[in-house]
N, C-alpha and C. Protein backbone atom coordinates (compact mmCIF):
# COMPACT_ATOMS: atom_id res chain seq x y z
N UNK A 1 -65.74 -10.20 18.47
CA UNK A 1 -64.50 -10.11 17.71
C UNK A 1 -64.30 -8.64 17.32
N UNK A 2 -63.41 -8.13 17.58
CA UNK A 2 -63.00 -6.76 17.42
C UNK A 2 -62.18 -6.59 15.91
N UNK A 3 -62.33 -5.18 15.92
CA UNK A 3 -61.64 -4.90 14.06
C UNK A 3 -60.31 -5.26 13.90
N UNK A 4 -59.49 -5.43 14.81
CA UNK A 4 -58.22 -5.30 14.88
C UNK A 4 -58.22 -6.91 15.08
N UNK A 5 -58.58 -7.97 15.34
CA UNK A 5 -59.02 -9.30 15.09
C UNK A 5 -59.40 -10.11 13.71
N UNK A 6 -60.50 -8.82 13.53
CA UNK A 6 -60.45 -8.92 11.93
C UNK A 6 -59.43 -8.84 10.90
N UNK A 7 -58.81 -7.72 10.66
CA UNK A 7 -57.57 -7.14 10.14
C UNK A 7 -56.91 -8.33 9.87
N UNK A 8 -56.22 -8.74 11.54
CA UNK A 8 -55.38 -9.39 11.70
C UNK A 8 -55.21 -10.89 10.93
N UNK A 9 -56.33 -11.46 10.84
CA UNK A 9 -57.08 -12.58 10.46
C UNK A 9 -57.10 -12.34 8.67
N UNK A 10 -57.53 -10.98 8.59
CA UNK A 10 -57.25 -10.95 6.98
C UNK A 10 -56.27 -10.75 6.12
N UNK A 11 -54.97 -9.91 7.13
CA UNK A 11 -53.70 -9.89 6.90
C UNK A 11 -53.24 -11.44 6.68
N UNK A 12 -53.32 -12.33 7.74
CA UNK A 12 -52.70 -14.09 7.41
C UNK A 12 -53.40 -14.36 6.31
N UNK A 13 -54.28 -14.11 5.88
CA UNK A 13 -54.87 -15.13 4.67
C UNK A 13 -54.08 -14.54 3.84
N UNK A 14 -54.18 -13.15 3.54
CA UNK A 14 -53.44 -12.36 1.87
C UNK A 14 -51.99 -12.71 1.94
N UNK A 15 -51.67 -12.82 3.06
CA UNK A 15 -49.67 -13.08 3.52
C UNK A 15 -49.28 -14.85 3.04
N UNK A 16 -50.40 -15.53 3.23
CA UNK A 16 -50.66 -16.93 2.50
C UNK A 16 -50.65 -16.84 0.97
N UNK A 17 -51.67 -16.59 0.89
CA UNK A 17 -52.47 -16.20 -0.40
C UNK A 17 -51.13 -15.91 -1.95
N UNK A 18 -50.56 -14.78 -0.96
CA UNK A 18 -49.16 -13.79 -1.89
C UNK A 18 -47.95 -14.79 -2.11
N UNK A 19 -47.54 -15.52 -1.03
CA UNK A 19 -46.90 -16.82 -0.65
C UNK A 19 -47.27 -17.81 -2.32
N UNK A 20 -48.03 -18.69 -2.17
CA UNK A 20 -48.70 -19.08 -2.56
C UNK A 20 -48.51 -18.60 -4.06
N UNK A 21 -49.25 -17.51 -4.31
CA UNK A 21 -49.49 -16.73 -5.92
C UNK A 21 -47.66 -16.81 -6.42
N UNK A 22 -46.98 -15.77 -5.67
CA UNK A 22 -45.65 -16.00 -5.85
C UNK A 22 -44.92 -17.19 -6.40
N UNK A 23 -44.85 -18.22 -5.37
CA UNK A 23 -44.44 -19.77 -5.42
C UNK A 23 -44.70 -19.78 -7.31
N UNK A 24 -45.95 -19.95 -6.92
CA UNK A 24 -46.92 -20.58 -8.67
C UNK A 24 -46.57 -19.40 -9.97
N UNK A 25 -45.89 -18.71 -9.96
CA UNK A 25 -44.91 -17.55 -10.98
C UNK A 25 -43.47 -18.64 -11.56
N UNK A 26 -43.87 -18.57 -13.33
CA UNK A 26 -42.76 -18.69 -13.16
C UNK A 26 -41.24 -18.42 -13.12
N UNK A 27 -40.75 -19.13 -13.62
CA UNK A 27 -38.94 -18.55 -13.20
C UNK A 27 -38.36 -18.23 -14.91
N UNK A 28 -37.99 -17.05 -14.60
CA UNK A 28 -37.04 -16.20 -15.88
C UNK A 28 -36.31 -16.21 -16.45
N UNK A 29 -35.67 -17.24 -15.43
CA UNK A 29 -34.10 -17.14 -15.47
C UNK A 29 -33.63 -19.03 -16.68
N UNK A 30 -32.68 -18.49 -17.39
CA UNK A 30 -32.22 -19.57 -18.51
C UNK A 30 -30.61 -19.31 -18.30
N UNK A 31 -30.40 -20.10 -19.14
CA UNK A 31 -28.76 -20.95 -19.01
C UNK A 31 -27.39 -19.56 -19.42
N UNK A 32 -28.43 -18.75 -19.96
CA UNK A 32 -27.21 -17.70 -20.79
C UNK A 32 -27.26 -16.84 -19.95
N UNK A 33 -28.25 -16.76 -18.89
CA UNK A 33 -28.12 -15.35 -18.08
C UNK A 33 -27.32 -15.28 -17.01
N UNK A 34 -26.58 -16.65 -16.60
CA UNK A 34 -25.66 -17.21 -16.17
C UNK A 34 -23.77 -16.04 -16.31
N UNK A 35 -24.03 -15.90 -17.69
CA UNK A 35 -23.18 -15.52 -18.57
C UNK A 35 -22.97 -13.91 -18.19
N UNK A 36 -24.23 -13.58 -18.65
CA UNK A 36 -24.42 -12.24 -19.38
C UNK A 36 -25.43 -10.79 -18.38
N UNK A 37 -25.27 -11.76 -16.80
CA UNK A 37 -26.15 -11.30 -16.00
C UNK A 37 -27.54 -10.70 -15.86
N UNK A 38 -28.00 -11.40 -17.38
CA UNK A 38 -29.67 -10.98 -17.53
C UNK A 38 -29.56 -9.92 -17.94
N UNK A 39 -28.66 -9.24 -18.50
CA UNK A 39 -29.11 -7.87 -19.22
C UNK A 39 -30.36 -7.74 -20.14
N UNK A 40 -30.10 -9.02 -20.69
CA UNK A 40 -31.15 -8.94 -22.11
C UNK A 40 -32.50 -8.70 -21.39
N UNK A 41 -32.82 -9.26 -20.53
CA UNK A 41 -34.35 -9.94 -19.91
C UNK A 41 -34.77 -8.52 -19.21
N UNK A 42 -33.76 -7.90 -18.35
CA UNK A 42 -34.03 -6.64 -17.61
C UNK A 42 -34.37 -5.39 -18.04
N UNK A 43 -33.76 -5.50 -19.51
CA UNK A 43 -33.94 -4.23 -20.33
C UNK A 43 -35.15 -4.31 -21.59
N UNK A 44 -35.10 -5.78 -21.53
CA UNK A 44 -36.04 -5.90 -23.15
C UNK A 44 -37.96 -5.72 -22.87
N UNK A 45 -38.40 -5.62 -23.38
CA UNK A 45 -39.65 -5.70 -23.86
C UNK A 45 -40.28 -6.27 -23.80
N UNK A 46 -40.18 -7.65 -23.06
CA UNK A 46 -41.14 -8.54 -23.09
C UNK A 46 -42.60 -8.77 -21.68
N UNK A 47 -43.24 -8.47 -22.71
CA UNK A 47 -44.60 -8.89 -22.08
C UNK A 47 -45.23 -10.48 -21.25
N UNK A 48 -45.89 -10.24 -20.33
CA UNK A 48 -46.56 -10.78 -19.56
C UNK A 48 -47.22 -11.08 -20.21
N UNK A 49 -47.89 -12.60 -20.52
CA UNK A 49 -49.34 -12.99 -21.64
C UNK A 49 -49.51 -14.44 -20.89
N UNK A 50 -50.99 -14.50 -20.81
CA UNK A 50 -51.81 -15.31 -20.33
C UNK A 50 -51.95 -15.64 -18.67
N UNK A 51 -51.51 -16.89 -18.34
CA UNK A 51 -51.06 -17.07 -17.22
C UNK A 51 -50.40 -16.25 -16.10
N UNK A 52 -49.39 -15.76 -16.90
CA UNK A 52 -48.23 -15.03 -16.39
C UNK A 52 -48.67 -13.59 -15.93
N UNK A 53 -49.81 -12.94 -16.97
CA UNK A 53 -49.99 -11.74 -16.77
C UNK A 53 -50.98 -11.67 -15.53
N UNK A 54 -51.98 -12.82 -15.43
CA UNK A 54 -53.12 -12.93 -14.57
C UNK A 54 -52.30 -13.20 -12.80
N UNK A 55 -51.22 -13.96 -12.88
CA UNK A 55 -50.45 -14.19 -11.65
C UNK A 55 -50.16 -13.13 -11.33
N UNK A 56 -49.55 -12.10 -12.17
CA UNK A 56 -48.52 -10.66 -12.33
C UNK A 56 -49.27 -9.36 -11.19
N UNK A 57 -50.94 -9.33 -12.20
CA UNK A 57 -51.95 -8.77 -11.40
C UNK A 57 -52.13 -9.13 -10.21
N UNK A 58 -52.60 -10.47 -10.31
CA UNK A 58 -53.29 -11.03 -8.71
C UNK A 58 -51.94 -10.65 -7.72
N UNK A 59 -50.91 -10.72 -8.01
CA UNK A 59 -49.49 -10.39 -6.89
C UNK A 59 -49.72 -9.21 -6.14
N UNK A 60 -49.60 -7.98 -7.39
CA UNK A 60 -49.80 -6.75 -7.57
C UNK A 60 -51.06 -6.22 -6.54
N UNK A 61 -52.09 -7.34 -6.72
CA UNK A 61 -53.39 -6.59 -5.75
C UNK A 61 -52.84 -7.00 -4.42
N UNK A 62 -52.43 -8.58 -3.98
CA UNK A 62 -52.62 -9.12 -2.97
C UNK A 62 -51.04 -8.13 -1.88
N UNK A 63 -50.33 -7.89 -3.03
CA UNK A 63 -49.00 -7.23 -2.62
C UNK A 63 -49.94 -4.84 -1.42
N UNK A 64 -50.83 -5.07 -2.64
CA UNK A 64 -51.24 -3.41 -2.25
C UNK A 64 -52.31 -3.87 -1.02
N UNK A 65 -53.02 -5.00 -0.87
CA UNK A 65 -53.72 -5.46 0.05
C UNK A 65 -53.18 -5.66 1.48
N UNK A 66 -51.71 -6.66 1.16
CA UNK A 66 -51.16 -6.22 2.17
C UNK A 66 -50.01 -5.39 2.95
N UNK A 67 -49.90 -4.59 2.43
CA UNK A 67 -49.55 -3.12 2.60
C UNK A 67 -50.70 -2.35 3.51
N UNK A 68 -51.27 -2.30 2.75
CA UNK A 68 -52.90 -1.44 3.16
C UNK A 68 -53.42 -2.22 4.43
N UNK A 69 -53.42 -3.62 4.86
CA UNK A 69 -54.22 -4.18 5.99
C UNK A 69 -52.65 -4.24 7.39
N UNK A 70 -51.46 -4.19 6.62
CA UNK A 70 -50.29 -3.97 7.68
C UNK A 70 -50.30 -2.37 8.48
N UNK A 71 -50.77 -1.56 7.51
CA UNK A 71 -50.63 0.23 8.06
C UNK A 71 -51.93 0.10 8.68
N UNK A 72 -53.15 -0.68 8.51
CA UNK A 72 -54.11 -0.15 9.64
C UNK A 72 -54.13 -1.46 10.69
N UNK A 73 -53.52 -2.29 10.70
CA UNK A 73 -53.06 -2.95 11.97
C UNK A 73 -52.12 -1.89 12.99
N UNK A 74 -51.00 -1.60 12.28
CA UNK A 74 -50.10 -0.33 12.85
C UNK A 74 -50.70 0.59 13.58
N UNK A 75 -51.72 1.08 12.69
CA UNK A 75 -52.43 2.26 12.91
C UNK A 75 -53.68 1.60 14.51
N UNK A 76 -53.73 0.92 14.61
CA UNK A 76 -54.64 0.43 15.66
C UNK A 76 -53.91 -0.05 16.69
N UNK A 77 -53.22 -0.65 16.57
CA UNK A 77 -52.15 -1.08 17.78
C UNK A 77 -51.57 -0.15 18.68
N UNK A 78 -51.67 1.07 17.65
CA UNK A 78 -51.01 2.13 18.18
C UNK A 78 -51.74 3.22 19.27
N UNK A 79 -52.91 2.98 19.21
CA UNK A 79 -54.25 3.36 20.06
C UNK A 79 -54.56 2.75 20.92
C-alpha cells in the first residue's frame, strides 16, 4: 500500500467524520431572524459552551485535517 493510498483512505474517513460532526451542530437560527436577518446573532457575543464548543473545535481540527491531507494528495498526484 503506497502513501498516496494511505492519504487517500484518510482523507474519506475525516470527509465522513466532518459530515457527520457538522450534521450533529446545532441550528441558530429562531423565528425572529426570519424578520430581522440575524443581525442580532451575527454581531452579538455569544459564546460556544459545552457541547457546542467541543463540536465547534472537533470541526475546526477535522476542517484543518482536511485541508492539510487534500494539498498532499495534490501534491503527490502531481509527481
Amino acid at each position: 500500500m503506497s502513501l498516496y493510498d494511505v492519504l487517500l483512505t484518510a482523507l474519506l474517513i475525516v470527509s465522513v467524520l466532518l459530515t457527520i460532526v457538522v450534521l450533529m451542530q446545532p441550528s441558530k437560527t429562531n423565528a425572529a431572524s426570519s424578520l430581522t436577518g440575524g443581525a442580532e446573532q451575527l454581531f452579538g457575543k455569544q459564546k460556544a459552551r459545552g457541547f457546542e464548543a467541543v463540536l465547534r473545535q472537533i470541526t475546526v481540527v477535522l476542517g484543518a485535517l482536511f485541508i492539510i491531507l487534500a494539498t498532499a494528495l495534490t501534491y503527490l498526484s502531481s509527481k
